[in-house]
C-alpha atoms as a PDB file:
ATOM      1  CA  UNK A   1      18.808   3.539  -2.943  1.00  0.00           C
ATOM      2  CA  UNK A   2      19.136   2.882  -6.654  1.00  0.00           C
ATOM      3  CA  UNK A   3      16.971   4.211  -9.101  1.00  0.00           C
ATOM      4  CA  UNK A   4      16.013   1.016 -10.439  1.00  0.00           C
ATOM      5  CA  UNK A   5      14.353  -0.488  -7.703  1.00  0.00           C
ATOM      6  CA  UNK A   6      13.027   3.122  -6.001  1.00  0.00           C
ATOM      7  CA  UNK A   7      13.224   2.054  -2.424  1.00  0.00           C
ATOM      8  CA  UNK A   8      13.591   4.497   0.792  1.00  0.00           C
ATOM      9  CA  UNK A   9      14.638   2.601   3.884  1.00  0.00           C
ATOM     10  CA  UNK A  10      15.526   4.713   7.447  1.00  0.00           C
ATOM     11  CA  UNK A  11      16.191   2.055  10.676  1.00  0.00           C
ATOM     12  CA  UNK A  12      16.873   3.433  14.114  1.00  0.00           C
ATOM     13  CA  UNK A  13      17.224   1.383  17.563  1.00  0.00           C
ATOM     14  CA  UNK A  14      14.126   1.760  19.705  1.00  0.00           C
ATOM     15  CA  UNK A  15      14.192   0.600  23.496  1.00  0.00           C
ATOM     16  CA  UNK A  16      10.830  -0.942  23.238  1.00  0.00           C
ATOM     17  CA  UNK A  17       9.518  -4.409  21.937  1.00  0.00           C
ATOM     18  CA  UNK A  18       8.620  -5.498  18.659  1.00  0.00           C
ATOM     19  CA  UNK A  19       4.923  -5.821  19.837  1.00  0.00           C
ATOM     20  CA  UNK A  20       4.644  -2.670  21.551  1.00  0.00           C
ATOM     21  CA  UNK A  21       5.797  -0.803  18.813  1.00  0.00           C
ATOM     22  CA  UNK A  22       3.573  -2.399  16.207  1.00  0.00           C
ATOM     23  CA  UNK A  23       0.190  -2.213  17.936  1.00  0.00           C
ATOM     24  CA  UNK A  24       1.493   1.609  17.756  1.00  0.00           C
ATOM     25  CA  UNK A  25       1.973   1.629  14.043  1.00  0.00           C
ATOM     26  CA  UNK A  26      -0.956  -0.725  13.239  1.00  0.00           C
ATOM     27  CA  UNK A  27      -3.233   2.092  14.779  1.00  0.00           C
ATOM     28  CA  UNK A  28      -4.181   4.692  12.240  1.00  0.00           C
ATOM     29  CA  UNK A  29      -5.384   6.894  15.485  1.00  0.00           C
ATOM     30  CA  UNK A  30      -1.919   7.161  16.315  1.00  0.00           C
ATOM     31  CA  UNK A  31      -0.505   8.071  12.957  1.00  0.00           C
ATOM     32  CA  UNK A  32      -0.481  11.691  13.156  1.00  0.00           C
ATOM     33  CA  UNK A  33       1.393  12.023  16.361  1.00  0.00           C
ATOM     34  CA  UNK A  34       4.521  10.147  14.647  1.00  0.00           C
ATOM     35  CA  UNK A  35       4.109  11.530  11.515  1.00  0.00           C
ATOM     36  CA  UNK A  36       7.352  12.951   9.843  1.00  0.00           C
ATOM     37  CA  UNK A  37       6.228  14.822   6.918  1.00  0.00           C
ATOM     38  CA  UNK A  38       3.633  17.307   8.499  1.00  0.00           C
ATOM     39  CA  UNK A  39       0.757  16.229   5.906  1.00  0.00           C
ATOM     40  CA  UNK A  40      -1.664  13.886   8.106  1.00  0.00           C
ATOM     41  CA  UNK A  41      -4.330  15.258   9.524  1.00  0.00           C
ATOM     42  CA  UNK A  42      -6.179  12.408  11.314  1.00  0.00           C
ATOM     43  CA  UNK A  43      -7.614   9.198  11.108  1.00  0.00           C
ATOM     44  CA  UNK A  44     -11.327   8.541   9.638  1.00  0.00           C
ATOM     45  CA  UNK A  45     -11.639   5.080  10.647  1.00  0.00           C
ATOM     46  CA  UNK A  46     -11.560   3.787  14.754  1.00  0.00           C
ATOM     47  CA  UNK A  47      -9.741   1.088  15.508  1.00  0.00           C
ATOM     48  CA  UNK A  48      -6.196  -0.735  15.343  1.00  0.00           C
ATOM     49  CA  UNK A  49      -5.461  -2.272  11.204  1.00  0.00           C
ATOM     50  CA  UNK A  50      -5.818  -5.860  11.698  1.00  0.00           C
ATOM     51  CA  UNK A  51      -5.149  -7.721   8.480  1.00  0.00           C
ATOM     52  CA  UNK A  52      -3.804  -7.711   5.054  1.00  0.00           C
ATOM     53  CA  UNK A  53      -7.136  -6.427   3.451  1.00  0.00           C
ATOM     54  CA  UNK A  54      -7.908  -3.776   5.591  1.00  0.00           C
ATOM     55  CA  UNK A  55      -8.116  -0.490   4.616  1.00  0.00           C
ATOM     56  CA  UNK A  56      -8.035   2.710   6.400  1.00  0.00           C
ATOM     57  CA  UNK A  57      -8.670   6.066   5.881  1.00  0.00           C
ATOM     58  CA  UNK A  58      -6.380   9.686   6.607  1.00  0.00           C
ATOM     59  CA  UNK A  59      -6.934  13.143   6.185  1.00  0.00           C
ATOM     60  CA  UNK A  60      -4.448  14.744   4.538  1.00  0.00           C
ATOM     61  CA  UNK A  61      -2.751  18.146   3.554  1.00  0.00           C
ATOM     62  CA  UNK A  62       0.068  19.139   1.234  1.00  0.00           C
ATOM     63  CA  UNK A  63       0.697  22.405  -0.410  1.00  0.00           C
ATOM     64  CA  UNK A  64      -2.377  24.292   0.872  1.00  0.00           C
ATOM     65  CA  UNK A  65      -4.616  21.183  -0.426  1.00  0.00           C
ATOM     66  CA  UNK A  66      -6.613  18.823   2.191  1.00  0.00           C
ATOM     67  CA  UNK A  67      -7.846  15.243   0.716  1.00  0.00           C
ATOM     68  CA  UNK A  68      -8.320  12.122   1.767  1.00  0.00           C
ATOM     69  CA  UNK A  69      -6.406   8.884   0.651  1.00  0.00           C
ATOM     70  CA  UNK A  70      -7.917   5.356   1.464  1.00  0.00           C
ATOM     71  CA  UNK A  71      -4.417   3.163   2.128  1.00  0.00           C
ATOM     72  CA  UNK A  72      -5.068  -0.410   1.556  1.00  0.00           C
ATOM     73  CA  UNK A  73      -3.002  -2.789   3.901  1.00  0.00           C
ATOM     74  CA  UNK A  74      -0.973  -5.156   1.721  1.00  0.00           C
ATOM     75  CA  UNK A  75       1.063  -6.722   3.966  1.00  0.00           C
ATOM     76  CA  UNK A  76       0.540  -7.533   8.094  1.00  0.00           C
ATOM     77  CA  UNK A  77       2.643  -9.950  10.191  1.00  0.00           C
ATOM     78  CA  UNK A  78       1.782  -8.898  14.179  1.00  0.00           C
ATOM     79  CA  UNK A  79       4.941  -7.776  15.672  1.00  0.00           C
ATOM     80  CA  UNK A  80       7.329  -7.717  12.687  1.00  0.00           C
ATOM     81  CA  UNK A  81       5.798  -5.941   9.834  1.00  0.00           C
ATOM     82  CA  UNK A  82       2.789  -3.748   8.307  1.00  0.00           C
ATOM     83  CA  UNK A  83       2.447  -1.864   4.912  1.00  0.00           C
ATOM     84  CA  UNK A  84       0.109  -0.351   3.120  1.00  0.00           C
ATOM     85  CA  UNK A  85      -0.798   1.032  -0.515  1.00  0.00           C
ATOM     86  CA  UNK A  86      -2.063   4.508  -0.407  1.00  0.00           C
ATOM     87  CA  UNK A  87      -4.592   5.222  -2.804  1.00  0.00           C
ATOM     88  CA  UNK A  88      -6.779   9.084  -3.319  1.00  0.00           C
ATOM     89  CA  UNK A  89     -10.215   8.693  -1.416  1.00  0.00           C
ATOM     90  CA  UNK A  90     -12.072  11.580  -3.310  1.00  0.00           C
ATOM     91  CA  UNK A  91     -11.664  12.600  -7.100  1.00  0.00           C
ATOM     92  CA  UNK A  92      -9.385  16.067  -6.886  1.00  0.00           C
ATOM     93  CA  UNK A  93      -6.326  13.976  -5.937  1.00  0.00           C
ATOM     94  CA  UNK A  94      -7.008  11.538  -9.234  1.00  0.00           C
ATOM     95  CA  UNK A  95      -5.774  12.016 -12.516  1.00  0.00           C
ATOM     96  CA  UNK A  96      -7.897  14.483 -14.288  1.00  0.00           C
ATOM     97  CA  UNK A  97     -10.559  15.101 -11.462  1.00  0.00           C
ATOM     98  CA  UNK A  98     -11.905  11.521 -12.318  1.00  0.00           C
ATOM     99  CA  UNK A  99     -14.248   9.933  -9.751  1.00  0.00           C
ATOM    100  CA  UNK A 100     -13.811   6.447 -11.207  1.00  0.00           C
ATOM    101  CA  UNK A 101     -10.136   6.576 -10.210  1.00  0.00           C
ATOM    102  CA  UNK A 102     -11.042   6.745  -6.540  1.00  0.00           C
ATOM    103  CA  UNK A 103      -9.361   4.060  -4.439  1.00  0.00           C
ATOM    104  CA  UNK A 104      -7.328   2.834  -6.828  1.00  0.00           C
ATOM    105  CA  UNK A 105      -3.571   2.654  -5.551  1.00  0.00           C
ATOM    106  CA  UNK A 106      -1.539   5.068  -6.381  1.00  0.00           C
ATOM    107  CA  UNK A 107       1.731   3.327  -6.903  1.00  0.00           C
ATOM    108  CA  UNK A 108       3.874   3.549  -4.236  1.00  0.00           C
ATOM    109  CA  UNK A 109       3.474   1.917  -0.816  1.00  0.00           C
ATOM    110  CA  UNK A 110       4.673   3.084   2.775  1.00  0.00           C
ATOM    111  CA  UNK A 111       5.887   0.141   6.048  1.00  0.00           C
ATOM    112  CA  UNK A 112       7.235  -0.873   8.685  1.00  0.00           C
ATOM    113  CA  UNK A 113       9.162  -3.825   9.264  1.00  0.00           C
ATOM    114  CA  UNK A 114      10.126  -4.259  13.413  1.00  0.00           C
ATOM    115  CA  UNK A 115      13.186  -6.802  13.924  1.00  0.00           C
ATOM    116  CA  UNK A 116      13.617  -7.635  18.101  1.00  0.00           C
ATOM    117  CA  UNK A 117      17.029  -6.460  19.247  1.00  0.00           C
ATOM    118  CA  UNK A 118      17.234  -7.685  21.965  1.00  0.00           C
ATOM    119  CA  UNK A 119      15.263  -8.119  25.213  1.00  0.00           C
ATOM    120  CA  UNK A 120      12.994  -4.569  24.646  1.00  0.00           C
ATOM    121  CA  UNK A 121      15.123  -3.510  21.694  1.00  0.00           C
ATOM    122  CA  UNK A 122      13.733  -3.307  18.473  1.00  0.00           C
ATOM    123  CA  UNK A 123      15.322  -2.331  14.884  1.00  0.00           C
ATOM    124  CA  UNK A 124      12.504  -0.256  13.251  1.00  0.00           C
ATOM    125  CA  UNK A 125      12.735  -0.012   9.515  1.00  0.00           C
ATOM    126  CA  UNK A 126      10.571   2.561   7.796  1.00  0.00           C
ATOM    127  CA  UNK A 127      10.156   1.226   4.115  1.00  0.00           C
ATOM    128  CA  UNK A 128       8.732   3.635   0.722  1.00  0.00           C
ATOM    129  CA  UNK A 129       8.415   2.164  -2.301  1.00  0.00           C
ATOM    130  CA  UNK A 130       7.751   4.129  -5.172  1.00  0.00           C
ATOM    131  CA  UNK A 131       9.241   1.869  -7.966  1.00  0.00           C
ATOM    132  CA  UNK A 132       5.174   1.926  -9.957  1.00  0.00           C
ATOM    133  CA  UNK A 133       5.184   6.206  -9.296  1.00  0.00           C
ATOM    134  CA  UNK A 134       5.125   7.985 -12.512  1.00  0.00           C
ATOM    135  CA  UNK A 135       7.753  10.276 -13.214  1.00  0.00           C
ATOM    136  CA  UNK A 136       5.742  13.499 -12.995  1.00  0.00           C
ATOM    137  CA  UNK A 137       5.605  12.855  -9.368  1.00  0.00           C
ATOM    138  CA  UNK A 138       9.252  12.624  -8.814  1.00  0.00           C
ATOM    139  CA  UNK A 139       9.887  15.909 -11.177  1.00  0.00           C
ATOM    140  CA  UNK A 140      10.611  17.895  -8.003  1.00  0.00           C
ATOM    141  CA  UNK A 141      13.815  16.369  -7.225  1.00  0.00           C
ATOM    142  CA  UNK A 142      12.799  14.154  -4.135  1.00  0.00           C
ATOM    143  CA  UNK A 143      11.190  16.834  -1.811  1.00  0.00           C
ATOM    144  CA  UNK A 144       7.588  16.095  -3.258  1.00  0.00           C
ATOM    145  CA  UNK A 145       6.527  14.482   0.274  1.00  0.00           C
ATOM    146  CA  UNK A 146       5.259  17.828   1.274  1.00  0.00           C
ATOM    147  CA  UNK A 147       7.290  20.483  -0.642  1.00  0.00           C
ATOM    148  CA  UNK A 148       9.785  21.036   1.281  1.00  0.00           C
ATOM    149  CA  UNK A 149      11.069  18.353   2.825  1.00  0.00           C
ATOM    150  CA  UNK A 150      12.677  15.143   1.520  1.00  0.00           C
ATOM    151  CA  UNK A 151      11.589  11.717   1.705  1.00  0.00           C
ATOM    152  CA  UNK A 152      14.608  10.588   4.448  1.00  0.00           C
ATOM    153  CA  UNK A 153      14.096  13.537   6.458  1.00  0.00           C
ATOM    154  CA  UNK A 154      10.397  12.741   6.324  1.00  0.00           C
ATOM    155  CA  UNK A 155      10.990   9.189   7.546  1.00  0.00           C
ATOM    156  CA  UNK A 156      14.026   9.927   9.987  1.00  0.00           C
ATOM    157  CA  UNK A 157      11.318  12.141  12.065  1.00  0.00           C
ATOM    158  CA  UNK A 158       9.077   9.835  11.904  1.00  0.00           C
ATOM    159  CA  UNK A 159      11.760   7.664  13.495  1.00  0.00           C
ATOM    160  CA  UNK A 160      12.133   9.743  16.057  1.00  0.00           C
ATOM    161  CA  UNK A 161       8.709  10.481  17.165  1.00  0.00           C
ATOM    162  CA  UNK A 162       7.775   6.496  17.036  1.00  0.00           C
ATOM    163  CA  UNK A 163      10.786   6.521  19.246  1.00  0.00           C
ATOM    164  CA  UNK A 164       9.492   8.958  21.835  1.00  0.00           C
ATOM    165  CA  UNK A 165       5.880   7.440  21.561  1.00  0.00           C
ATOM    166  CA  UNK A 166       6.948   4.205  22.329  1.00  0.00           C
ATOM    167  CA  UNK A 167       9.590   4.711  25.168  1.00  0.00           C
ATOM    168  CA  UNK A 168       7.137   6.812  27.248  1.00  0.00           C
ATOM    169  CA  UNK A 169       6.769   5.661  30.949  1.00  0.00           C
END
């Protein structure tokens, strides 16, 4: 990771397929049970993402605060990758309380991009770029994600609970 571009990436080697892993990760329902960073609190909206356009909608807490962000999907290829723009869904989590500022990205945007290893083996590649994230935001030396924990940590656990999700028998 270089400064300039601001770019997390975390892979890991899952024994499951490409699709079976993505119609996990294109679910917003099942986004708290792999989350890595402790901060979601469940999905608003029913039903799997299904298109660049999309948007869907997580409860959230970080630092004794709960809020909701709106994440607006951005990218979507079935079976190989999914992202999403996260953006504040009500005005505390805006710039100076303002309403108008509600659902408007907030610069930095979370994925996954799923690349078949194999027969049942996919490379899963958790991507966060926060190249358009102000620099207050990054003031706390990388563990902003929930205050305590960094950004790879945060992602390798998600890793490893997508992992576990998706090899269950």
């Amino acid at each position: 990771m270089t400064e300039e571009n601001r770019r997390v990436e975390v892979s890991r080697r899952i024994e499951s397929s490409a699709d079976h892993i993505f119609s996990i990760v294109a679910n917003p329902q099942c986004h708290t049970e792999f989350d890595g960073s402790g901060m979601l609190r469940g999905a608003v909206n029913d039903g799997p993402i299904s298109d660049v356009g999309d948007t869907f909608t997580i409860k959230m807490h970080r630092l004794g605060d709960d809020y909701l962000m709106i994440n607006h999907v951005v990218e979507f290829e079935p079976g190989r990758r999914i992202a999403w723009e996260p953006a504040p869904g009500d005005p505390s989590r805006t710039e100076g309380n303002d309403p108008t500022k509600v659902g408007i990205a907030a610069g930095y945007r979370w994925g996954f991009i799923l690349a078949p290893d194999g027969d049942d083996v996919t490379i899963v590649t958790e991507a966060f770029d926060y190249s358009r994230v102000s620099e207050d935001l990054l003031r706390d030396g990388g563990t902003w994600i929930n205050g305590s924990t960094s950004v790879l940590e945060s992602m390798a656990m998600t890793l490893e609970r997508l992992e576990e999700m998706s090899t269950r028998k």
